[in-house]
Protein backbone atom coordinates (compact mmCIF):
# COMPACT_ATOMS: atom_id res chain seq x y z
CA UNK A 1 -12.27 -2.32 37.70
CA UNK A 2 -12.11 -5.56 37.86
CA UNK A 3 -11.17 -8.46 40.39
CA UNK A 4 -11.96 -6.47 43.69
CA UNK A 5 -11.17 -8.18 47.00
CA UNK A 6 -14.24 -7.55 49.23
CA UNK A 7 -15.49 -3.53 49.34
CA UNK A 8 -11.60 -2.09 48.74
CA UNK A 9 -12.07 -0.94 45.15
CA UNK A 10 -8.32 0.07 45.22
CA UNK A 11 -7.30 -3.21 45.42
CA UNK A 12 -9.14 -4.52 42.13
CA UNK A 13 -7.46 -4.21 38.89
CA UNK A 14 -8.23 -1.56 36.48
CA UNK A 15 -9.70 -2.17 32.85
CA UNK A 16 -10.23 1.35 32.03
CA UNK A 17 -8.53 4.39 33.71
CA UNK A 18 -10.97 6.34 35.20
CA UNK A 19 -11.71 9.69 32.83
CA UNK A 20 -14.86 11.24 34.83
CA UNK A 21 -17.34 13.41 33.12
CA UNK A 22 -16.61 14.82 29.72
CA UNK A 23 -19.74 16.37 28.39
CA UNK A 24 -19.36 18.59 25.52
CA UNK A 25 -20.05 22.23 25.87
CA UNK A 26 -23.47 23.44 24.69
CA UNK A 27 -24.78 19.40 24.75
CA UNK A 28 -26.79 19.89 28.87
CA UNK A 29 -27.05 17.15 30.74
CA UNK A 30 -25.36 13.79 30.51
CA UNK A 31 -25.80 10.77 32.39
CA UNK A 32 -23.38 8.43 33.77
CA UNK A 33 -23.71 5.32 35.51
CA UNK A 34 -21.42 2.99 37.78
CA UNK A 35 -22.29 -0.51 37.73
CA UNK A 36 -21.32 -3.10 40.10
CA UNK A 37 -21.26 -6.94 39.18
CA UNK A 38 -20.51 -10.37 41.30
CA UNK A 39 -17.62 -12.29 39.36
CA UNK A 40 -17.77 -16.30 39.70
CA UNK A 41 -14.13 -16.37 38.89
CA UNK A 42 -11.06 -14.01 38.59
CA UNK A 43 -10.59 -12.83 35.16
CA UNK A 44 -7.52 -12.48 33.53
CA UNK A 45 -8.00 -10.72 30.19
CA UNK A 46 -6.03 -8.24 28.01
CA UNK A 47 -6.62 -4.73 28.60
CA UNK A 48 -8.62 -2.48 25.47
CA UNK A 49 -7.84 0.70 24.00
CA UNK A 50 -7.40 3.57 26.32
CA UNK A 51 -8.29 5.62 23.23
CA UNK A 52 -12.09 7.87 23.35
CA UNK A 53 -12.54 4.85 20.26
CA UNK A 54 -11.98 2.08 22.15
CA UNK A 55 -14.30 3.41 25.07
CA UNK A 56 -16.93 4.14 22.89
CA UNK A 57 -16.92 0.48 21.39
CA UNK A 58 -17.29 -1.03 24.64
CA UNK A 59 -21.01 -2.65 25.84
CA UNK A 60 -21.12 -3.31 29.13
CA UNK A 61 -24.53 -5.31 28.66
CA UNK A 62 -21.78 -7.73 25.86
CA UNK A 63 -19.25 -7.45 28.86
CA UNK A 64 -21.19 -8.87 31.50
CA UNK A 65 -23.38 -11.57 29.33
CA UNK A 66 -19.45 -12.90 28.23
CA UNK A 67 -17.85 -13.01 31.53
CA UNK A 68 -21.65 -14.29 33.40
CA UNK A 69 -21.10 -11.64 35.83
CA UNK A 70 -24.13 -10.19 37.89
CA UNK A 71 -25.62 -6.96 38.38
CA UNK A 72 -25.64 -6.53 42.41
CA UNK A 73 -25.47 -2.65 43.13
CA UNK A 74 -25.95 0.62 40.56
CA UNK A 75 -25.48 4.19 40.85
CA UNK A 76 -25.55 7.35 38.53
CA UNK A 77 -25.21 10.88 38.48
CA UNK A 78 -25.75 13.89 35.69
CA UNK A 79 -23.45 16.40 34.84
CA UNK A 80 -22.98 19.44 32.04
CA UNK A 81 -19.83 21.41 30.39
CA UNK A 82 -18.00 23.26 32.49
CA UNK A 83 -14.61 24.66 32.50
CA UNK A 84 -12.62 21.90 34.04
CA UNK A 85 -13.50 19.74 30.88
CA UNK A 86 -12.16 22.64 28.45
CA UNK A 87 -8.76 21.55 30.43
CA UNK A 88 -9.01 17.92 30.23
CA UNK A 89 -9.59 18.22 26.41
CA UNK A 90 -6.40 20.30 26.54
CA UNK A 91 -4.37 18.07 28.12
CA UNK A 92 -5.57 14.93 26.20
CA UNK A 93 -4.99 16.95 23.08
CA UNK A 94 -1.52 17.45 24.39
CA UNK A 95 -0.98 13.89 25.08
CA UNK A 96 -2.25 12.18 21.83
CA UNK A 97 -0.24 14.35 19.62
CA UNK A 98 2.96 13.84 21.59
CA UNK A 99 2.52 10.06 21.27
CA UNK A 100 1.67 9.88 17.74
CA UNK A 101 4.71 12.04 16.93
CA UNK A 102 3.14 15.27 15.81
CA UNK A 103 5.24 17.17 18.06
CA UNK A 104 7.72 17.39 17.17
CA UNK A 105 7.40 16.01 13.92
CA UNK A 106 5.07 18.46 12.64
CA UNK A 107 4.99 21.48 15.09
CA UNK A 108 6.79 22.57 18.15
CA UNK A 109 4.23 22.93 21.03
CA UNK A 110 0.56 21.19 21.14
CA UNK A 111 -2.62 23.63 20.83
CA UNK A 112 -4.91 24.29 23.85
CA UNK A 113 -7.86 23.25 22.20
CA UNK A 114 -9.13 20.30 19.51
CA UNK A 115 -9.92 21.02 16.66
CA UNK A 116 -13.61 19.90 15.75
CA UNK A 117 -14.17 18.59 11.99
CA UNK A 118 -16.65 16.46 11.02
CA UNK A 119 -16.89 15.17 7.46
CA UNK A 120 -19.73 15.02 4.73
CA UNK A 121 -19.83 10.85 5.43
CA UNK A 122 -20.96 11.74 9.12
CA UNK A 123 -17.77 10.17 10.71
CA UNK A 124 -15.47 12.91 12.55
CA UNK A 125 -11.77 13.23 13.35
CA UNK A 126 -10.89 12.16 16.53
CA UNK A 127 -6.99 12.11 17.87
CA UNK A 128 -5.93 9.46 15.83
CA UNK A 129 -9.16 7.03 14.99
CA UNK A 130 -8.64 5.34 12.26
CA UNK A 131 -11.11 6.76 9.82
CA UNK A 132 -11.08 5.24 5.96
CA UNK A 133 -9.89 7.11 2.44
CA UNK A 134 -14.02 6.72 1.55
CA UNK A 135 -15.05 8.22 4.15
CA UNK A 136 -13.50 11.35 4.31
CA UNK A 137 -12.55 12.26 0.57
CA UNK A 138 -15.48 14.70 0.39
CA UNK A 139 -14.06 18.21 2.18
CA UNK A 140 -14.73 18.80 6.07
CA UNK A 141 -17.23 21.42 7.67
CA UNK A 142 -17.13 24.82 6.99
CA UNK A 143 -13.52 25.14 5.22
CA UNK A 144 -14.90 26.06 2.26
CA UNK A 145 -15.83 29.82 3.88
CA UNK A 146 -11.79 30.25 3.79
CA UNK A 147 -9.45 31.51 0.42
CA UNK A 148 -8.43 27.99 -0.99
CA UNK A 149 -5.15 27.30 -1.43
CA UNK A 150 -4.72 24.21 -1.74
CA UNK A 151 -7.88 22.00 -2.36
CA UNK A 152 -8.97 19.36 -0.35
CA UNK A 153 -8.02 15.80 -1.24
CA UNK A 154 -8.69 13.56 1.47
CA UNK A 155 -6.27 10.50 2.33
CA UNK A 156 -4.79 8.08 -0.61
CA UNK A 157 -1.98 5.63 1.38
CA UNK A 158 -0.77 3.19 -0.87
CA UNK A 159 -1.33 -0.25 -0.61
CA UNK A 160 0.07 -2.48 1.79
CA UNK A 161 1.63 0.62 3.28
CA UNK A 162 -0.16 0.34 6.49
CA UNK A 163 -1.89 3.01 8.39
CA UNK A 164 -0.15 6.84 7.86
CA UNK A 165 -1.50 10.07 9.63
CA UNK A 166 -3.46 13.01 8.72
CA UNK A 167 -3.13 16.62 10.80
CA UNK A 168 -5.48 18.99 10.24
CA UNK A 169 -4.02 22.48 12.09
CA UNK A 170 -5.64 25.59 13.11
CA UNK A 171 -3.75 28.54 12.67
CA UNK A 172 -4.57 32.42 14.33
CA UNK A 173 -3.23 35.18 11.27
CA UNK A 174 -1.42 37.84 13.61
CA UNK A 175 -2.03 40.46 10.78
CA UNK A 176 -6.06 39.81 8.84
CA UNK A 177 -5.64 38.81 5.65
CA UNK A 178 -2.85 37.04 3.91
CA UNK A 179 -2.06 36.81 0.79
CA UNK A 180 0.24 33.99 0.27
CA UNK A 181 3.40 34.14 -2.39
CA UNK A 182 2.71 30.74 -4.21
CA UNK A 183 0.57 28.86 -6.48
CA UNK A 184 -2.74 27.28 -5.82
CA UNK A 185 -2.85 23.44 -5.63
CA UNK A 186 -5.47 22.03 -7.46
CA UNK A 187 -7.14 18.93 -6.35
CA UNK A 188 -6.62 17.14 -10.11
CA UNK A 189 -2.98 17.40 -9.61
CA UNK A 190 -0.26 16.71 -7.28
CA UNK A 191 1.97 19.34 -8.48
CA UNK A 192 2.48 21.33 -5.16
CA UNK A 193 1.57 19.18 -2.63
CA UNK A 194 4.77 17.04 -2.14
CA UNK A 195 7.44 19.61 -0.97
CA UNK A 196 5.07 21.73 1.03
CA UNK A 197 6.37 22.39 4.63
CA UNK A 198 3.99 23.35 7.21
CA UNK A 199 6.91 24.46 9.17
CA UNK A 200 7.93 27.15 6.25
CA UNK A 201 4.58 28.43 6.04
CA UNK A 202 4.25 29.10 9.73
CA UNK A 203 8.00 30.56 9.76
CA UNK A 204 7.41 32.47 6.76
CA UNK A 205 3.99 34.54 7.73
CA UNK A 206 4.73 34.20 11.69
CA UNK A 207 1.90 32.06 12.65
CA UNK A 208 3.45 30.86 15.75
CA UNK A 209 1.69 27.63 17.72
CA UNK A 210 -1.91 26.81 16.28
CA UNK A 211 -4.98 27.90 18.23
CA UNK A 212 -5.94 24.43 17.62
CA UNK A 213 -5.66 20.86 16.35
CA UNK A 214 -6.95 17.74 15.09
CA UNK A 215 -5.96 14.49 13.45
CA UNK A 216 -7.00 10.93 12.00
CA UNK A 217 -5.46 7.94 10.67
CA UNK A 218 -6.31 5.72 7.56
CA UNK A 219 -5.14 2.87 5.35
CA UNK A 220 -5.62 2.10 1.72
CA UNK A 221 -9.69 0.91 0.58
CA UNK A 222 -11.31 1.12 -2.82
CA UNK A 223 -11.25 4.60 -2.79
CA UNK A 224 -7.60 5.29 -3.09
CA UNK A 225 -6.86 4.32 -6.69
CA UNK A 226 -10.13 6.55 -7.86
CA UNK A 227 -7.63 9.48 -5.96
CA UNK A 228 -4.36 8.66 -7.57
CA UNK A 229 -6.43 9.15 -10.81
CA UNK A 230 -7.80 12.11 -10.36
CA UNK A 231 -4.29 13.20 -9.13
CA UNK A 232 -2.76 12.23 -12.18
CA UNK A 233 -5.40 13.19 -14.94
């Protein structure tokens, strides 16, 4: 908050919407801590990324040396998973994949949980962050324990084609095993990949709404055109 009249805190403006706890499950305690600083002026800046990215970026030992503010009061608390956060990841799952189009683009009705995929490079998907074609062209955790059918590539936008969107979607198979009526896609050709439908596969073996989701965004690097040849021969 910033730019509070007095004590009234719902008076003051607000920088960041206020989230609460979100400690993940199995990670005990977490600390959190409300700071309160003396402005010497009203500030009038531009408000930062609601995303879980743009909070993450933010310093608020950079924020207050910038703006010469001064620590007065300070309070904290610690807190640990419990089932109201299983919800809020729901509902921001929900959200972010309305907004970026995946519903309905992609599927009909958001999962109730996110998916959680981390990549060989140590970076991880998370609702939308921007994450580059280097860093995740190796294969995610733990997808490799699954029948292959079409192997992992990573991201390749083209150049100057700005940032495009990558879904990763976790299906529940109503009946075991499948065994799926079409070729394998190899990852040293593109043959396949183009004119797949996520929506015909789910129609076709009556997967319904995934159990659970995940997604990332990227734009062209270095990487890309060592993808396109691989893709290509």
């Amino acid at each position: 908050m910033l730019n509070i009249p007095g004590n009234d805190i719902s008076l003051g403006e607000s920088y960041f919407e206020y989230l609460g706890p979100g400690t993940p499950e199995n990670a005990g305690l977490h600390r959190y801590v409300i700071s309160v600083f003396k402005q010497n002026s009203v500030l009038t800046l531009e408000h930062p990324p609601q995303s879980r990215e743009g909070r993450l970026k933010f310093s608020t030992v950079d924020f207050a040396e910038k703006h010469n503010l001064e620590l007065v009061a300070a309070n904290f608390f610690t807190s640990q998973f419990d089932q109201t956060i299983r919800a809020q990841k729901a509902s921001k799952l929900a959200m972010a994949i309305k907004v970026d189009g995946i519903v309905p683009d992609v599927i009909d009705h958001p999962p109730a949980s996110i998916a959680d995929v981390k990549f060989a490079s140590g970076v991880s998907m998370n609702l939308g962050s921007e994450l580059t074609p280097t860093q995740v062209k190796d294969q995610p955790n733990d997808i490799e324990k699954g029948d292959v059918y079409s192997e992992y590539i990573g991201s390749g936008p083209k150049e100057d084609s700005g940032v495009h969107r990558y879904v990763l979607l976790v299906f529940k198979q109503p009946k075991g095993r499948l065994e799926l009526d079409r070729p394998k896609a190899s990852n040293r050709s593109s043959e396949g990949r183009y004119a797949f439908k996520t929506r015909h596969l789910v129609d076709e073996y009556k997967l319904g709404t995934p159990v659970a989701a995940n997604f990332f965004t990227a734009k062209y690097d270095d990487y890309v055109p060592i993808l396109h040849q691989q893709l290509t021969g």
